[in-house]
N, C-alpha and C. Protein backbone atom coordinates (compact mmCIF):
# COMPACT_ATOMS: atom_id res chain seq x y z
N UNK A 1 11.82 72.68 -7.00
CA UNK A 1 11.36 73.23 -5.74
C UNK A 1 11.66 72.23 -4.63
N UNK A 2 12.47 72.74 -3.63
CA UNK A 2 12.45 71.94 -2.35
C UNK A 2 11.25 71.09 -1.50
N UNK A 3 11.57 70.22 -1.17
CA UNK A 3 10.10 69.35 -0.21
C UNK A 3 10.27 69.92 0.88
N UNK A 4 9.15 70.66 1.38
CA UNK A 4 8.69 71.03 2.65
C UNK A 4 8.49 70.09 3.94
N UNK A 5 9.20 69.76 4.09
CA UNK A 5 8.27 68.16 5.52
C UNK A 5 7.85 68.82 6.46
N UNK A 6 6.06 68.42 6.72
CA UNK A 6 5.24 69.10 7.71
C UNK A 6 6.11 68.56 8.97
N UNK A 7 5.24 68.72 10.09
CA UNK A 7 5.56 68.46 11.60
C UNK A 7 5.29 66.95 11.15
N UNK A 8 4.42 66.49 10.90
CA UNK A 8 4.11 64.38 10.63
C UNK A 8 4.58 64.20 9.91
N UNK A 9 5.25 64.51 9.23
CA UNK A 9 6.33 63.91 8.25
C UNK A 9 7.68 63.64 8.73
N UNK A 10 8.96 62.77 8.45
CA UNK A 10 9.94 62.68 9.01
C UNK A 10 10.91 62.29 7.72
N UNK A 11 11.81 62.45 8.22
CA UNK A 11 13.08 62.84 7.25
C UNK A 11 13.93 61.34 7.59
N UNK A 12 13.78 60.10 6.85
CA UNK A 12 14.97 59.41 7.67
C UNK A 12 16.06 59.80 7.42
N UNK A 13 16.61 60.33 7.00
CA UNK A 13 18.41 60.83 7.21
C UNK A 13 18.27 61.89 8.30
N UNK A 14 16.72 62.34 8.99
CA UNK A 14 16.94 63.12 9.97
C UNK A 14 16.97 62.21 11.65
N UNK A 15 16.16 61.39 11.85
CA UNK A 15 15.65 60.76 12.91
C UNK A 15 17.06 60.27 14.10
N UNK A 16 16.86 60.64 14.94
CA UNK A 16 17.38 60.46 15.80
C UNK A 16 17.53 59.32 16.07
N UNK A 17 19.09 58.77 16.65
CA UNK A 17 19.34 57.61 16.90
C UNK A 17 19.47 55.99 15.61
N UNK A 18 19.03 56.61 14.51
CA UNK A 18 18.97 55.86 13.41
C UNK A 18 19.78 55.75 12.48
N UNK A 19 20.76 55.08 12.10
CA UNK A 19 21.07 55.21 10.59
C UNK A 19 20.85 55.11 9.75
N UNK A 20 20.99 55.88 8.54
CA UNK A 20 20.10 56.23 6.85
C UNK A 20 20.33 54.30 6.77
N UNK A 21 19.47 54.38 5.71
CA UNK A 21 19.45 53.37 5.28
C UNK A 21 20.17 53.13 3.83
N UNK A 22 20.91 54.67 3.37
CA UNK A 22 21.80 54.38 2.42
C UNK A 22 22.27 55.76 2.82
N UNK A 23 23.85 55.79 2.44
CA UNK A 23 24.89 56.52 2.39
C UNK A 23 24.05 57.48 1.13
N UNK A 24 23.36 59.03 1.25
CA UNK A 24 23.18 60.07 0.54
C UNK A 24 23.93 60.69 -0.37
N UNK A 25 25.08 60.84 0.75
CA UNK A 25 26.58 61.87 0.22
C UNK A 25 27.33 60.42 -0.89
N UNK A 26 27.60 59.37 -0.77
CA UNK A 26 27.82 58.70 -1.46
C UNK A 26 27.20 57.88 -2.70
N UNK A 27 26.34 57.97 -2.80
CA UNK A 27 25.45 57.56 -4.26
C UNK A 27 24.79 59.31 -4.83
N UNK A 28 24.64 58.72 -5.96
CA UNK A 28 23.92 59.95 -7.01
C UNK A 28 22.50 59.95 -7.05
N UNK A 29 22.27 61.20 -6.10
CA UNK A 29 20.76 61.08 -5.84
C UNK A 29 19.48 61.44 -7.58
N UNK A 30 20.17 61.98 -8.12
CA UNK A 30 19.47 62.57 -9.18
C UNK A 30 19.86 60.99 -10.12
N UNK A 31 20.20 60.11 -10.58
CA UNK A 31 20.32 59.03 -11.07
C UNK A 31 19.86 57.57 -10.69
N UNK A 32 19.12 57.81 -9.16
CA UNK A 32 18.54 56.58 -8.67
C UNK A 32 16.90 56.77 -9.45
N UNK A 33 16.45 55.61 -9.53
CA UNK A 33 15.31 55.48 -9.22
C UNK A 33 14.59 55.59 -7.98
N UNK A 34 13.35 56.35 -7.28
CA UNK A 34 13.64 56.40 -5.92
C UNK A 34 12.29 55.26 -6.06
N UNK A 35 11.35 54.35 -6.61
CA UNK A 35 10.68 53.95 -6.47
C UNK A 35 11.36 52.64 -6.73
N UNK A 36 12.08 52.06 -7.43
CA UNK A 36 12.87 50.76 -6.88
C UNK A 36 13.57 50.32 -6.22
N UNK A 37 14.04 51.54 -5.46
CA UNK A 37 15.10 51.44 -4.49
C UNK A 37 14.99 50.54 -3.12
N UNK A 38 13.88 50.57 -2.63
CA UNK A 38 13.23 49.29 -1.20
C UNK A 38 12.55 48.54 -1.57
N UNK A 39 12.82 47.37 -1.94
CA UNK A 39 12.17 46.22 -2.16
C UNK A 39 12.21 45.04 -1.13
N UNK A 40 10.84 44.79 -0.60
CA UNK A 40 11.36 43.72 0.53
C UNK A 40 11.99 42.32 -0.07
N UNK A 41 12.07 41.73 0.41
CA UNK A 41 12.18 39.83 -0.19
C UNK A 41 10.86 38.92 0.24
N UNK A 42 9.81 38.75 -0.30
CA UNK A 42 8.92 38.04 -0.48
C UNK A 42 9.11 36.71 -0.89
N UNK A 43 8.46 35.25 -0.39
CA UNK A 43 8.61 34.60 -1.48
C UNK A 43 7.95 34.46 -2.61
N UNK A 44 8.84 34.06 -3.87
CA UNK A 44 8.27 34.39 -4.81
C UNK A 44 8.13 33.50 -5.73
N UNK A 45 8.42 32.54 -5.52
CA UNK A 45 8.38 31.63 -6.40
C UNK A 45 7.32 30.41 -6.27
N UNK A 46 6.17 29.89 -6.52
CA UNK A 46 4.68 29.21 -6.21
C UNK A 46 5.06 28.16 -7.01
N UNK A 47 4.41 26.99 -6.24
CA UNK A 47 4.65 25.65 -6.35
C UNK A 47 3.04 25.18 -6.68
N UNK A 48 2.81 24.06 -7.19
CA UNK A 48 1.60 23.72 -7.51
C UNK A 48 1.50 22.11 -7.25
N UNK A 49 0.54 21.62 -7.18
CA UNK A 49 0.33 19.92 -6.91
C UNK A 49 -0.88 19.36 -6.38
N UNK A 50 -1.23 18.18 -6.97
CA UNK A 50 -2.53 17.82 -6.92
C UNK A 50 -2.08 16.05 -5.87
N UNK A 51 -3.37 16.40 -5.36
CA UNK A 51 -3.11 15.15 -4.46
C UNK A 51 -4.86 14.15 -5.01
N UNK A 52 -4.33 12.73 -4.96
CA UNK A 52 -5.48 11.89 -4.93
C UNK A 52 -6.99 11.86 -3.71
N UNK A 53 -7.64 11.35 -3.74
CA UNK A 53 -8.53 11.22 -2.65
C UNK A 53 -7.93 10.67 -1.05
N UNK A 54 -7.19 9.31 -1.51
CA UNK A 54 -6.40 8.88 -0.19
C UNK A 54 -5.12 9.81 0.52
N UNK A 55 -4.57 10.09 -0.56
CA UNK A 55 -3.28 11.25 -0.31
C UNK A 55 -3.63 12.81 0.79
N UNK A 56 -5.04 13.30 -0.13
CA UNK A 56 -5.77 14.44 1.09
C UNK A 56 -6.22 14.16 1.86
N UNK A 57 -6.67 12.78 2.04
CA UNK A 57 -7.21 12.31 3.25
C UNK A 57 -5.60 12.57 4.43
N UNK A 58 -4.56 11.32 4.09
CA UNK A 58 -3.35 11.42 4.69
C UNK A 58 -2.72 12.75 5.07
N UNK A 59 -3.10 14.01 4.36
CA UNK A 59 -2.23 15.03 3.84
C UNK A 59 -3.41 16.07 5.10
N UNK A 60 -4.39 16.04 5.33
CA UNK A 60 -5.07 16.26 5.70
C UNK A 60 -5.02 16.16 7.72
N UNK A 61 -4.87 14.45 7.75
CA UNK A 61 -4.63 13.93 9.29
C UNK A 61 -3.33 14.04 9.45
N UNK A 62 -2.35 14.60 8.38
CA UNK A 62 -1.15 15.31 9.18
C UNK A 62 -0.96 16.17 9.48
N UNK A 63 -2.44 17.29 8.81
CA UNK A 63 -2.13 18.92 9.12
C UNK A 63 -2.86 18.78 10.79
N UNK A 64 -3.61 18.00 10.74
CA UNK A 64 -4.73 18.42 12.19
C UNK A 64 -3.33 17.49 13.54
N UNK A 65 -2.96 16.82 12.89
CA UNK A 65 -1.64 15.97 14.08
C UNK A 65 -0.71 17.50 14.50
N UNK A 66 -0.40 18.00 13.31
CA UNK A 66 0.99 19.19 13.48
C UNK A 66 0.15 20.26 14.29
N UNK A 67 -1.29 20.36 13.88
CA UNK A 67 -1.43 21.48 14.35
C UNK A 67 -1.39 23.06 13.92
N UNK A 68 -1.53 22.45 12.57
CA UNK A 68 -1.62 23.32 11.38
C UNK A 68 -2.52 23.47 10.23
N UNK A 69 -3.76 23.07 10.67
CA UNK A 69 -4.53 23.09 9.40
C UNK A 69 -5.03 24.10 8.96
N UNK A 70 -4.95 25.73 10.17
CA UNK A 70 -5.15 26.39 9.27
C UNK A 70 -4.00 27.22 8.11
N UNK A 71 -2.68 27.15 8.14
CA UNK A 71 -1.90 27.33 7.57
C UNK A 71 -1.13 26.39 6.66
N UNK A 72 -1.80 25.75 5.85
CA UNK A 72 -0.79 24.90 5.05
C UNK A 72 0.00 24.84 4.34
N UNK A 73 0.37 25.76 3.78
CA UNK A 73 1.62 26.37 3.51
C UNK A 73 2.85 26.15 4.38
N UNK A 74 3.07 26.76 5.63
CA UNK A 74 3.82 26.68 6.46
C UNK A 74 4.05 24.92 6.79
N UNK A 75 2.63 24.33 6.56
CA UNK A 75 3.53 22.97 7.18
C UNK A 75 3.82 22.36 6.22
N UNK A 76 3.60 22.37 4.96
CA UNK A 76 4.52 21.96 3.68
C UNK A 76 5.55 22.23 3.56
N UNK A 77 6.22 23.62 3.73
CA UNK A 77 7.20 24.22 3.56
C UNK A 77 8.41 23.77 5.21
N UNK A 78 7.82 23.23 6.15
CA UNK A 78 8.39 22.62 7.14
C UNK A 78 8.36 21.03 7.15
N UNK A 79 7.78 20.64 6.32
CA UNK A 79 7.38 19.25 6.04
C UNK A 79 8.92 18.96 4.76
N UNK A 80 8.84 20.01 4.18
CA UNK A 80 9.99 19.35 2.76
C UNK A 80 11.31 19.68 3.79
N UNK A 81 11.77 20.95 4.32
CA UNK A 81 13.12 21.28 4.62
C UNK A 81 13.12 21.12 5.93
N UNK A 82 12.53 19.95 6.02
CA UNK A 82 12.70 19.18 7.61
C UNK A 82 12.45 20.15 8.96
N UNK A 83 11.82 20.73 8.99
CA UNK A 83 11.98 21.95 9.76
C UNK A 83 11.02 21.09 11.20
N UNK A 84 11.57 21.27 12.75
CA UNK A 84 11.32 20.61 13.36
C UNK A 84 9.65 21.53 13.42
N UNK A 85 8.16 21.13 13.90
CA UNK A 85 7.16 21.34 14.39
C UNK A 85 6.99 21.12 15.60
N UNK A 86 6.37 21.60 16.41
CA UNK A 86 5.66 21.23 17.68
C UNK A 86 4.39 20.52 17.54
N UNK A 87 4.36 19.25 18.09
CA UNK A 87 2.43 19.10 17.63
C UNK A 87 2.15 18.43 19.45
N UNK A 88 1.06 19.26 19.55
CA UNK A 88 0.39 19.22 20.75
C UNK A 88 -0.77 18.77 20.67
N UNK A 89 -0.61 17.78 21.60
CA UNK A 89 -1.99 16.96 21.84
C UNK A 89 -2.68 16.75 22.96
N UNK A 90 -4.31 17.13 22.72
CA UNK A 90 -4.64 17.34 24.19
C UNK A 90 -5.61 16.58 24.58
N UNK A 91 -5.58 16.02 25.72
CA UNK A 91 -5.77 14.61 26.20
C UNK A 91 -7.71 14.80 26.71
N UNK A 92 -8.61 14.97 26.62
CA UNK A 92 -9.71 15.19 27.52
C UNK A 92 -9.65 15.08 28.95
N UNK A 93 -9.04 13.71 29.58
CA UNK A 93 -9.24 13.54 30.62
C UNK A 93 -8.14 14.37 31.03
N UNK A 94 -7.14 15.15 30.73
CA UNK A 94 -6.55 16.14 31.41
C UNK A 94 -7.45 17.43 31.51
N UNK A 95 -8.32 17.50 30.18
CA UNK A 95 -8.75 18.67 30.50
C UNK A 95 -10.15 19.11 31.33
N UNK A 96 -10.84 17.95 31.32
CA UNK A 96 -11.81 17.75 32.12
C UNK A 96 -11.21 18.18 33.80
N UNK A 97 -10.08 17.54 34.12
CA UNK A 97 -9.51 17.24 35.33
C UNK A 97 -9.02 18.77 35.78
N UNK A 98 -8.58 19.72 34.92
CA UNK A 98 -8.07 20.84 34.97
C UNK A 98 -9.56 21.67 35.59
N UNK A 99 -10.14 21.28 34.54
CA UNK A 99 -11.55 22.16 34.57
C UNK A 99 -12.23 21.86 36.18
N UNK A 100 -12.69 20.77 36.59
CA UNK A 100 -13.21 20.51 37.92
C UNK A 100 -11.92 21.22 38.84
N UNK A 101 -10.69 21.13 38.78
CA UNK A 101 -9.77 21.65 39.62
C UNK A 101 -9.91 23.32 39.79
N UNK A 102 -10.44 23.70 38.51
CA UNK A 102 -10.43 24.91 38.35
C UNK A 102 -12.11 25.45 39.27
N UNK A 103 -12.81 24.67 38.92
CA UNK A 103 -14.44 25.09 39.54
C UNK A 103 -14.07 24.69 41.60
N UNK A 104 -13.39 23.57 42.01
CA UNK A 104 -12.92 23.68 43.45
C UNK A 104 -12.50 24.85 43.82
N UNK A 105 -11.35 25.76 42.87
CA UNK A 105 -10.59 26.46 43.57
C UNK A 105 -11.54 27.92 43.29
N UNK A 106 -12.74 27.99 42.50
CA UNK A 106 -13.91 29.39 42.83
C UNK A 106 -14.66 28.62 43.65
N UNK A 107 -14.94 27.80 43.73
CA UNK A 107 -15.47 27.56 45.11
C UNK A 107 -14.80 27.57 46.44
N UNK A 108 -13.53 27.71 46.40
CA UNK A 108 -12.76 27.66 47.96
C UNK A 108 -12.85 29.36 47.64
N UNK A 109 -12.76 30.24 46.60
CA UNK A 109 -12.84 31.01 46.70
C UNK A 109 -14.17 32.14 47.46
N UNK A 110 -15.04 31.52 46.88
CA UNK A 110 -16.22 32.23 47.03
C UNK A 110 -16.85 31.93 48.51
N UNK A 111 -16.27 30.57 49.04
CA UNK A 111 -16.31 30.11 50.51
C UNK A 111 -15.40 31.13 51.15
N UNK A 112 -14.53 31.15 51.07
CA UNK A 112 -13.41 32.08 51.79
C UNK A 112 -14.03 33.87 51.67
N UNK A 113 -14.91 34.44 50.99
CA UNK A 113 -15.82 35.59 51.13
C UNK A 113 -16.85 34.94 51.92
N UNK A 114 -17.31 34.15 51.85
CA UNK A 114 -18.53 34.04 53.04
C UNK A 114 -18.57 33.71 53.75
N UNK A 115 -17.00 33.31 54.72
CA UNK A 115 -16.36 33.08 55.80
C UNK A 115 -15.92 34.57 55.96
N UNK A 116 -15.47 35.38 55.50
CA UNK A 116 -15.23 36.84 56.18
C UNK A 116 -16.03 37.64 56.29
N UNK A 117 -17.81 37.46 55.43
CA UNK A 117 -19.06 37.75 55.82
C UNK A 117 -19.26 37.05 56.67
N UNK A 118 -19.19 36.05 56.93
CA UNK A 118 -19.86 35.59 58.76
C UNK A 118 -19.42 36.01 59.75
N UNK A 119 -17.83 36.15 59.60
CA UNK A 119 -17.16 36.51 60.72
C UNK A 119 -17.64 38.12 61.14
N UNK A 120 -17.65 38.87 60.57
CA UNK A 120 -18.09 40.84 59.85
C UNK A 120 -19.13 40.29 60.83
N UNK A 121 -20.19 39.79 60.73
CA UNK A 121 -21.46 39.35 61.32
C UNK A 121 -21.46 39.01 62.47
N UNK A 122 -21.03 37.99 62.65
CA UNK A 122 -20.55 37.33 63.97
C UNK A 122 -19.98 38.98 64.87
N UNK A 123 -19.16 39.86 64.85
CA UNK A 123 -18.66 40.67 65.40
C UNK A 123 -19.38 41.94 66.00
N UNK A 124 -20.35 42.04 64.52
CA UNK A 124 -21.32 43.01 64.63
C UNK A 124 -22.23 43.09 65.86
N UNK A 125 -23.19 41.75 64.93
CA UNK A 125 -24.59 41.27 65.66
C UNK A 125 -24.71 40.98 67.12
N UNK A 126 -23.54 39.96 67.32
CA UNK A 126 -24.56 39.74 68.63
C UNK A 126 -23.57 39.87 69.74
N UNK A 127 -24.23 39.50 70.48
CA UNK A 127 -23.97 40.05 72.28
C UNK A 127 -22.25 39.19 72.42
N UNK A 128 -22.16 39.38 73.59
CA UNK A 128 -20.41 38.92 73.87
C UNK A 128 -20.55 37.43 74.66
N UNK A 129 -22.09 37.46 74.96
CA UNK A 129 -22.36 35.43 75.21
C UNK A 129 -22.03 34.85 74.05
N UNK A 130 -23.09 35.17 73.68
CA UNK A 130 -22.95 34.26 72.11
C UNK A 130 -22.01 34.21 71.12
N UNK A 131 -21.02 35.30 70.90
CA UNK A 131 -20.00 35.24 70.23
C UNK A 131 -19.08 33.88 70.57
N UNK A 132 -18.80 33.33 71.65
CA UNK A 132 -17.39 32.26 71.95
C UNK A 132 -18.71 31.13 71.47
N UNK A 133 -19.95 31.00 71.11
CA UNK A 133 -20.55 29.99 70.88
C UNK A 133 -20.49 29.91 69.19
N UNK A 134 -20.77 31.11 68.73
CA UNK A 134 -20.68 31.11 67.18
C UNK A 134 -19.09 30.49 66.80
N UNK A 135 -18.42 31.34 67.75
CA UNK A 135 -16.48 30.48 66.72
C UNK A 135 -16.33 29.75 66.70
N UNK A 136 -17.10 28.72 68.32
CA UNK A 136 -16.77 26.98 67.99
C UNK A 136 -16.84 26.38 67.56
N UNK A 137 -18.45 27.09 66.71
CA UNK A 137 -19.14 26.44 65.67
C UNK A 137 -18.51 26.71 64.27
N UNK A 138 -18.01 28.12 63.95
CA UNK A 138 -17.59 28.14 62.55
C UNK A 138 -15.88 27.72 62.93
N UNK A 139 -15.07 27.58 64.15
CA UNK A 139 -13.93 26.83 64.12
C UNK A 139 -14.16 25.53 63.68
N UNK A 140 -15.20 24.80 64.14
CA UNK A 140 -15.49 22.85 63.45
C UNK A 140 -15.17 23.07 62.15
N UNK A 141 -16.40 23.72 61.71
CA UNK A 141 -16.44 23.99 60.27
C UNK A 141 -14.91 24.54 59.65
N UNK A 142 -14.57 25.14 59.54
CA UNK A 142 -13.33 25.50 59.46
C UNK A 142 -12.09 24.49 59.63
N UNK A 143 -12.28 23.60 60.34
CA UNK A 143 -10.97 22.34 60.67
C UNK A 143 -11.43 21.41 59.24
N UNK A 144 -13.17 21.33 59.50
CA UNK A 144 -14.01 20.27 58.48
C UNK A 144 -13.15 20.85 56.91
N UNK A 145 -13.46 21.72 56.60
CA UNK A 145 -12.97 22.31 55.31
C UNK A 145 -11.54 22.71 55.17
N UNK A 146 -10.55 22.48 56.08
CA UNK A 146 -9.07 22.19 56.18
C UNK A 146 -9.03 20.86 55.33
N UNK A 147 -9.78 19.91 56.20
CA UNK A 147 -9.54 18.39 56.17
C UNK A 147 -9.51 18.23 54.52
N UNK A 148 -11.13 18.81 54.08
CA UNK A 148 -11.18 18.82 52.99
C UNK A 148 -10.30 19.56 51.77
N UNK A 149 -9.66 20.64 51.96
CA UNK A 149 -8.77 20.99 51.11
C UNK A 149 -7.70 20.10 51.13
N UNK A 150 -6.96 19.45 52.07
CA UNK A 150 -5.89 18.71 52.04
C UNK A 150 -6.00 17.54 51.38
N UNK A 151 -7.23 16.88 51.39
CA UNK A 151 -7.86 15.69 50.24
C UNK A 151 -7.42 16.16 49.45
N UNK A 152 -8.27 17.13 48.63
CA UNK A 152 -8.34 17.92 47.29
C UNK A 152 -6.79 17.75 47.03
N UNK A 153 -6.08 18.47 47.59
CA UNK A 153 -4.41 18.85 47.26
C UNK A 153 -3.80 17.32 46.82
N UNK A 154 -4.29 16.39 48.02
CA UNK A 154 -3.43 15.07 47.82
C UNK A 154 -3.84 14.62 46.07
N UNK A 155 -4.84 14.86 46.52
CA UNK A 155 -5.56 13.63 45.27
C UNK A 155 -5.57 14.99 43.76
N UNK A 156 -5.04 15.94 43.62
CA UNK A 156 -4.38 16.61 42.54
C UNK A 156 -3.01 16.51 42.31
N UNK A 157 -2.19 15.81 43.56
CA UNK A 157 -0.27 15.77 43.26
C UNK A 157 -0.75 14.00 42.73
N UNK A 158 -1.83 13.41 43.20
CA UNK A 158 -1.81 11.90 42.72
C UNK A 158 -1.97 11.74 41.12
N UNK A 159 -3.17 12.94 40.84
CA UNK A 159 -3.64 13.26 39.09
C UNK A 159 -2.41 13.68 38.20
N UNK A 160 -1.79 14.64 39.10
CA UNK A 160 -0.20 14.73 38.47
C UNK A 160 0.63 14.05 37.73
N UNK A 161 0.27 12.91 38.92
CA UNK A 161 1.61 11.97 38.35
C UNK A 161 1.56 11.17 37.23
N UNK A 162 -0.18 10.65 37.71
CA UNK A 162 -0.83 9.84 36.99
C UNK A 162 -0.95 10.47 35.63
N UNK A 163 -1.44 11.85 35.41
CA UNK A 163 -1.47 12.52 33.77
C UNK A 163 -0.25 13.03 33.24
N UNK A 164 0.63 13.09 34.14
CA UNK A 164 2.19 13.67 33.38
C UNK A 164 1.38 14.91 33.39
N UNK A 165 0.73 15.72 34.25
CA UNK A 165 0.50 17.45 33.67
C UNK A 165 1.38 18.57 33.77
């Protein structure tokens, strides 16, 4: 009896844009096995080995250096056939330095909303005297916190140089 293929089912010798993955018309379909026929390549072959107390210690502070301790496999298997690793190391005082850089710049943020709420305010509220008295006052302020971002900037191209970041 013929196989019916629903609508979710798919035919690969039918699919569009694809080629079979074996020539049909050329092999003997009634003489294959169709359940050995796709086999991926796994590895397959398992290695075994015992290490001393000092050796796992060593074997150990090279997985956490590479950056691999949770896969050890992979860094054995890059460890024998020389296979180059990346190992990244991360410094505190860079990351501390990142982090405060990072809390300045929500704070220039969250300043810069409550500078366009004052201003909203300033426009609203009050009379047309007092307005040229409020800008002079939030213009100071405003030069004051220029001054201060341009610190900030200098003294982050100085951390730069100084951390290689």
């Amino acid at each position: 009896m013929p196989k019916i293929f629903s609508a979710y089912e798919r035919c690969p010798l039918c699919e569009a844009g694809r080629s079979p993955k074996s020539n049909a018309f050329l092999t003997d379909i009634m003489n294959t096995d169709r359940k050995h026929t796709q086999q991926f390549r796994t590895p397959s072959y398992k290695y075994s080995f015992r290490l001393n107390e000092e050796q796992n210690i060593r074997f150990n502070e090279l997985l956490c250096k590479a950056g691999l301790e949770h896969n050890r496999s992979r860094f054995i298997v890059k460890r024998i056939f020389a296979e180059e690793f990346v190992v990244i190391k991360r410094d505190p005082s860079k990351t501390q330095f990142i982090a405060r850089l990072n809390d300045f710049y929500f704070q220039f943020q969250k300043f810069g909303n409550n500078y366009n709420q004052i201003v909203k305010a300033i426009n609203a509220h009050f009379s047309n005297v007092a307005i040229p008295h409020q800008i002079a006052m939030l213009e100071q302020r405003t030069r004051e916190l220029k001054a201060l971002s341009l610190e900030i900037l200098n003294l982050a191209k100085q951390a730069k140089e100084r951390l290689r970041i």
